[in-house]
N, C-alpha and C. Protein backbone atom coordinates (compact mmCIF):
# COMPACT_ATOMS: atom_id res chain seq x y z
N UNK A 1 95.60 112.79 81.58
CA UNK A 1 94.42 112.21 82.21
C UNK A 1 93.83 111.10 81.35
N UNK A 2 93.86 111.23 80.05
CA UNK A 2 93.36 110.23 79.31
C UNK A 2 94.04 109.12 79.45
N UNK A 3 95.48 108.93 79.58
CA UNK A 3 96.57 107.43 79.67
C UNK A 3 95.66 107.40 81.09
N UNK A 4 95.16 107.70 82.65
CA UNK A 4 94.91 107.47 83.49
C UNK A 4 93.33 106.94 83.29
N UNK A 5 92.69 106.94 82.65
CA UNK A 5 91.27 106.85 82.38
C UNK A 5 91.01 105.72 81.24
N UNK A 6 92.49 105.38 80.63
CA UNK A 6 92.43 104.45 79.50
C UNK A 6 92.72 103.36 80.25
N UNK A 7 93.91 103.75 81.87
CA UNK A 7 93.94 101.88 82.14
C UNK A 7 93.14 101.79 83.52
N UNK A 8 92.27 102.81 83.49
CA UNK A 8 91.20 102.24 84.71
C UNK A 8 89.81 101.50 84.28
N UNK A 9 89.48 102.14 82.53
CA UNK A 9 88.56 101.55 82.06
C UNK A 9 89.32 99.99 81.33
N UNK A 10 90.38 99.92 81.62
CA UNK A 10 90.92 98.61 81.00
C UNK A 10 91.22 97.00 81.89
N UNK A 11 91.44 97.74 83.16
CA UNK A 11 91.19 97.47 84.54
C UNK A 11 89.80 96.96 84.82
N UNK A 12 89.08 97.99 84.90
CA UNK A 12 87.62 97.55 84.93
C UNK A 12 86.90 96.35 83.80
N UNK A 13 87.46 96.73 82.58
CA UNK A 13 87.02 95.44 81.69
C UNK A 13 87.64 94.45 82.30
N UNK A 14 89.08 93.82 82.40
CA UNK A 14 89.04 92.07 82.87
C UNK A 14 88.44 92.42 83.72
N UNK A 15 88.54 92.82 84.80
CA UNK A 15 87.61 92.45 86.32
C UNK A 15 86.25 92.43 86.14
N UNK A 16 85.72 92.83 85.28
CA UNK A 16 83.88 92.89 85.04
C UNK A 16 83.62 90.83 84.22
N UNK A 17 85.15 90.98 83.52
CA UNK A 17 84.60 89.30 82.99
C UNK A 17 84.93 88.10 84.03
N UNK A 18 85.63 88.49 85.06
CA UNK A 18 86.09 87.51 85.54
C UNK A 18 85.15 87.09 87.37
N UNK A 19 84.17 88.25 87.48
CA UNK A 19 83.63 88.12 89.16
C UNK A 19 81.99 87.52 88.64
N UNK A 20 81.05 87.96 89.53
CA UNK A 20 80.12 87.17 89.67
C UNK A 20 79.23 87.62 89.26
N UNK A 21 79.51 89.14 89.73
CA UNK A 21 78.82 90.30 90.14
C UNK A 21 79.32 91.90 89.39
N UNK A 22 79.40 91.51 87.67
CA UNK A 22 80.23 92.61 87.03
C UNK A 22 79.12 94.32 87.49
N UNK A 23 77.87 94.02 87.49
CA UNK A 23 77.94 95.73 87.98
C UNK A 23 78.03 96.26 89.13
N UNK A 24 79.04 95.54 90.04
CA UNK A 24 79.13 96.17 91.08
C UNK A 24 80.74 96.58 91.04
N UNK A 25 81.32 96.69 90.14
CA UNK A 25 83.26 96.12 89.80
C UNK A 25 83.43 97.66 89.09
N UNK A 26 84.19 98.53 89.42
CA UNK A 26 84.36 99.98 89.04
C UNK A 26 85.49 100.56 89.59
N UNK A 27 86.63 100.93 88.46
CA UNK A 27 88.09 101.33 88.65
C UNK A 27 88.12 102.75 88.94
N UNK A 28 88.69 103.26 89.62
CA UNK A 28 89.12 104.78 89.44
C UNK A 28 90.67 105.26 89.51
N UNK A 29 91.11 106.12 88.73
CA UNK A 29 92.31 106.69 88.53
C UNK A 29 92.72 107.92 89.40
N UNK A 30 93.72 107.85 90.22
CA UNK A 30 94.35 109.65 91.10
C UNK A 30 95.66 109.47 89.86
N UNK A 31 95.81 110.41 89.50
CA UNK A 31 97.15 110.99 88.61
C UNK A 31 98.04 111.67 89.73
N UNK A 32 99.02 111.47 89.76
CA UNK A 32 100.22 112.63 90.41
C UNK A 32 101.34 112.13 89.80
N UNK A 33 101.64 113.55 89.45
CA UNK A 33 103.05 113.47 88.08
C UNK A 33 102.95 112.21 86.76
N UNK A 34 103.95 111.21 87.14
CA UNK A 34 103.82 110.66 86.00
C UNK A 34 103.55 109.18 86.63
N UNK A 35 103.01 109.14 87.93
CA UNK A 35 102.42 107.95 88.88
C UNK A 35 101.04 107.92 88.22
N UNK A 36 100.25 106.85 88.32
CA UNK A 36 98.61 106.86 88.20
C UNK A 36 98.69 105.83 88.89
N UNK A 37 97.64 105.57 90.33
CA UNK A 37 97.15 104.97 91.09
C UNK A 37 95.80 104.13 90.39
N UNK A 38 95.51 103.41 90.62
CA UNK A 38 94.16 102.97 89.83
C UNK A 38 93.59 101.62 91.44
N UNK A 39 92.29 102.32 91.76
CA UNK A 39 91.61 101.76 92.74
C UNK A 39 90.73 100.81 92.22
N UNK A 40 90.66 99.38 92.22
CA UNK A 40 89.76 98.47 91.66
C UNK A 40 88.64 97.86 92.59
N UNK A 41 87.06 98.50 92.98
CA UNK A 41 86.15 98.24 93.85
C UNK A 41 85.68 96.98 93.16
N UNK A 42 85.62 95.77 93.98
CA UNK A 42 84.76 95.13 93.53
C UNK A 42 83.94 94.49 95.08
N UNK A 43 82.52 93.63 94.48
CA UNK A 43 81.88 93.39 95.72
C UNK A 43 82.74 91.91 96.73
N UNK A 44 82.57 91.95 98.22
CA UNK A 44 83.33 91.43 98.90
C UNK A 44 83.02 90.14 98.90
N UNK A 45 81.70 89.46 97.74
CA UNK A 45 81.83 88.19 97.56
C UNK A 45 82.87 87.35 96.26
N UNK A 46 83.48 88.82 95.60
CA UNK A 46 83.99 88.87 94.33
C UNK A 46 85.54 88.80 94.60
N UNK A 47 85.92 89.11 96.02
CA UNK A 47 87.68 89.49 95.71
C UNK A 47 88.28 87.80 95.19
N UNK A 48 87.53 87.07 95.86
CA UNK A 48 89.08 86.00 95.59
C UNK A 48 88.82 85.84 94.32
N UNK A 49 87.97 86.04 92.68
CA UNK A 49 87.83 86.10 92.13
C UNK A 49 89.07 86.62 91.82
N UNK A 50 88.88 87.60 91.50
CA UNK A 50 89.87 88.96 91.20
C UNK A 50 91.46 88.45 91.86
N UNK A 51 91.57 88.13 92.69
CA UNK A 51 92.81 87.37 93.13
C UNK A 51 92.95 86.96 93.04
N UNK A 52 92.70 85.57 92.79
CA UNK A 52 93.11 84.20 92.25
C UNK A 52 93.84 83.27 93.00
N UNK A 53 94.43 82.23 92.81
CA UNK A 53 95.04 81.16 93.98
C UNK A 53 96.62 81.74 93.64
N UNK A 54 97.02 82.11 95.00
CA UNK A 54 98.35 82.54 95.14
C UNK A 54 98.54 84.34 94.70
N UNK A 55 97.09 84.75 94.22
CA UNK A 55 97.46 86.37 93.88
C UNK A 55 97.84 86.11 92.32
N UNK A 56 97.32 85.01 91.47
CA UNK A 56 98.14 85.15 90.65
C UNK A 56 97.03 86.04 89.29
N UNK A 57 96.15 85.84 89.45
CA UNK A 57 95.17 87.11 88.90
C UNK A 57 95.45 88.18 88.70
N UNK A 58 95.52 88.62 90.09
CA UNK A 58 95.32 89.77 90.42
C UNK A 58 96.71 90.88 89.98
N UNK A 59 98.21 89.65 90.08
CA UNK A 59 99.09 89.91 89.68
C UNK A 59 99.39 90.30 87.60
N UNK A 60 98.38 89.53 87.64
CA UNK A 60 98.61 89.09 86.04
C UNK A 60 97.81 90.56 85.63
N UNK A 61 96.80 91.01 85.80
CA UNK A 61 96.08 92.55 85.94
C UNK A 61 97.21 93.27 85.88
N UNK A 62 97.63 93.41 87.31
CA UNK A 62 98.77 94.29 87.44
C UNK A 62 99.80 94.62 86.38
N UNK A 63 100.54 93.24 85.83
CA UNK A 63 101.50 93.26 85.18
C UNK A 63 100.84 93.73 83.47
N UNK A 64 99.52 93.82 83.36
CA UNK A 64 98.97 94.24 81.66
C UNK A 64 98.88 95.51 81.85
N UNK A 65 98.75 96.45 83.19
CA UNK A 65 98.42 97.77 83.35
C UNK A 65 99.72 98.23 83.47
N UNK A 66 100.95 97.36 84.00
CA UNK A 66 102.38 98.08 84.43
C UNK A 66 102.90 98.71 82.94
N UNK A 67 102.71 97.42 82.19
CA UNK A 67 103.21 97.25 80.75
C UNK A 67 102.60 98.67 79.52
N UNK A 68 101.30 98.73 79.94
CA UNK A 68 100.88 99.84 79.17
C UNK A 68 101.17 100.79 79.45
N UNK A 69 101.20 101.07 81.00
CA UNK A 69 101.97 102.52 81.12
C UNK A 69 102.81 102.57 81.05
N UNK A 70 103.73 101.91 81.01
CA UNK A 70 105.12 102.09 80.84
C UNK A 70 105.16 102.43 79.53
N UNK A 71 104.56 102.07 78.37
CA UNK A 71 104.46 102.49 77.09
C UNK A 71 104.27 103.62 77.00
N UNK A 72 103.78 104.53 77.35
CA UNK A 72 103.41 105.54 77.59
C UNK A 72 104.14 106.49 78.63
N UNK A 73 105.15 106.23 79.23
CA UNK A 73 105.97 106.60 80.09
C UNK A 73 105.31 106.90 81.53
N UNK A 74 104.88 106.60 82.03
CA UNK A 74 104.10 106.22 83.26
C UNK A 74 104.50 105.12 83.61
N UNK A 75 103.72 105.17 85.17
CA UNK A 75 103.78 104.40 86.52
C UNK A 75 102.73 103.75 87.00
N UNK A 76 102.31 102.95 87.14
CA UNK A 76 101.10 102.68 88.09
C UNK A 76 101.05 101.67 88.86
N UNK A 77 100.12 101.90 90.11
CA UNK A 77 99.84 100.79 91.06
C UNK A 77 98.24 100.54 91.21
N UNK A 78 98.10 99.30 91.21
CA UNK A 78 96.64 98.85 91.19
C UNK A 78 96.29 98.13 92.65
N UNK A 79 95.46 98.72 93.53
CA UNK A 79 94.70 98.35 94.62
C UNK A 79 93.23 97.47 94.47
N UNK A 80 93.50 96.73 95.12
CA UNK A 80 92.05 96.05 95.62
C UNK A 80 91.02 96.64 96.26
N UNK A 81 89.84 97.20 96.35
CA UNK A 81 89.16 97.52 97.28
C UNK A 81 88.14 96.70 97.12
N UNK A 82 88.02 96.21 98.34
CA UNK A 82 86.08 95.30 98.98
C UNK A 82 85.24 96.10 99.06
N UNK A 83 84.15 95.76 98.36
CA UNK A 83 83.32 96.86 98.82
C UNK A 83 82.46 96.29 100.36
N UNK A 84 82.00 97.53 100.83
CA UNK A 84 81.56 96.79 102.19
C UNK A 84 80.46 96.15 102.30
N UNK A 85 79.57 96.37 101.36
CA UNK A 85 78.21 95.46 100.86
C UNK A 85 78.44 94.23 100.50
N UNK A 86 77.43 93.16 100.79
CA UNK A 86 78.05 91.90 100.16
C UNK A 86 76.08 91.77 100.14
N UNK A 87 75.82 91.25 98.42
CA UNK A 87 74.87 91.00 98.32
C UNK A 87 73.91 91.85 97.95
């Protein structure tokens, strides 16, 4: 649980420096087996932030969280979520 909680709070750091609106931006981790899911909420004036032109942000996230777990022998996938509030 801790490798799952180390790359959601790691997750949550770039995305808090990079949106508009860092206290609304909050990761959460589901563990199953040696998968960790990691859900990234941020507010729905914030995604293209977080995405970047072409996904390439959002990709570049992805690929610093793939890399650590894999160090660690883990899996993970990182989701976008909007939050439904804007403002």
């Amino acid at each position: 649980m801790v490798d799952a909680e180390l790359l959601a709070d790691l997750v949550d750091f770039i995305a808090k420096h990079l949106v508009d609106r860092p206290e609304e931006v909050s990761a959460d981790a589901d563990v199953t087996g040696d998968k960790i899911r990691i859900s990234l909420y941020v507010a729905a004036g914030d995604e293209g932030r977080v995405i970047g032109k072409d996904g390439r942000i959002i990709q570049a996230i992805r690929q610093i969280a793939i890399a650590t777990a894999a160090r660690r022998g883990k899996k993970v996938t990182l989701d976008l979520v909007k939050s439904e509030k804007d403002g």
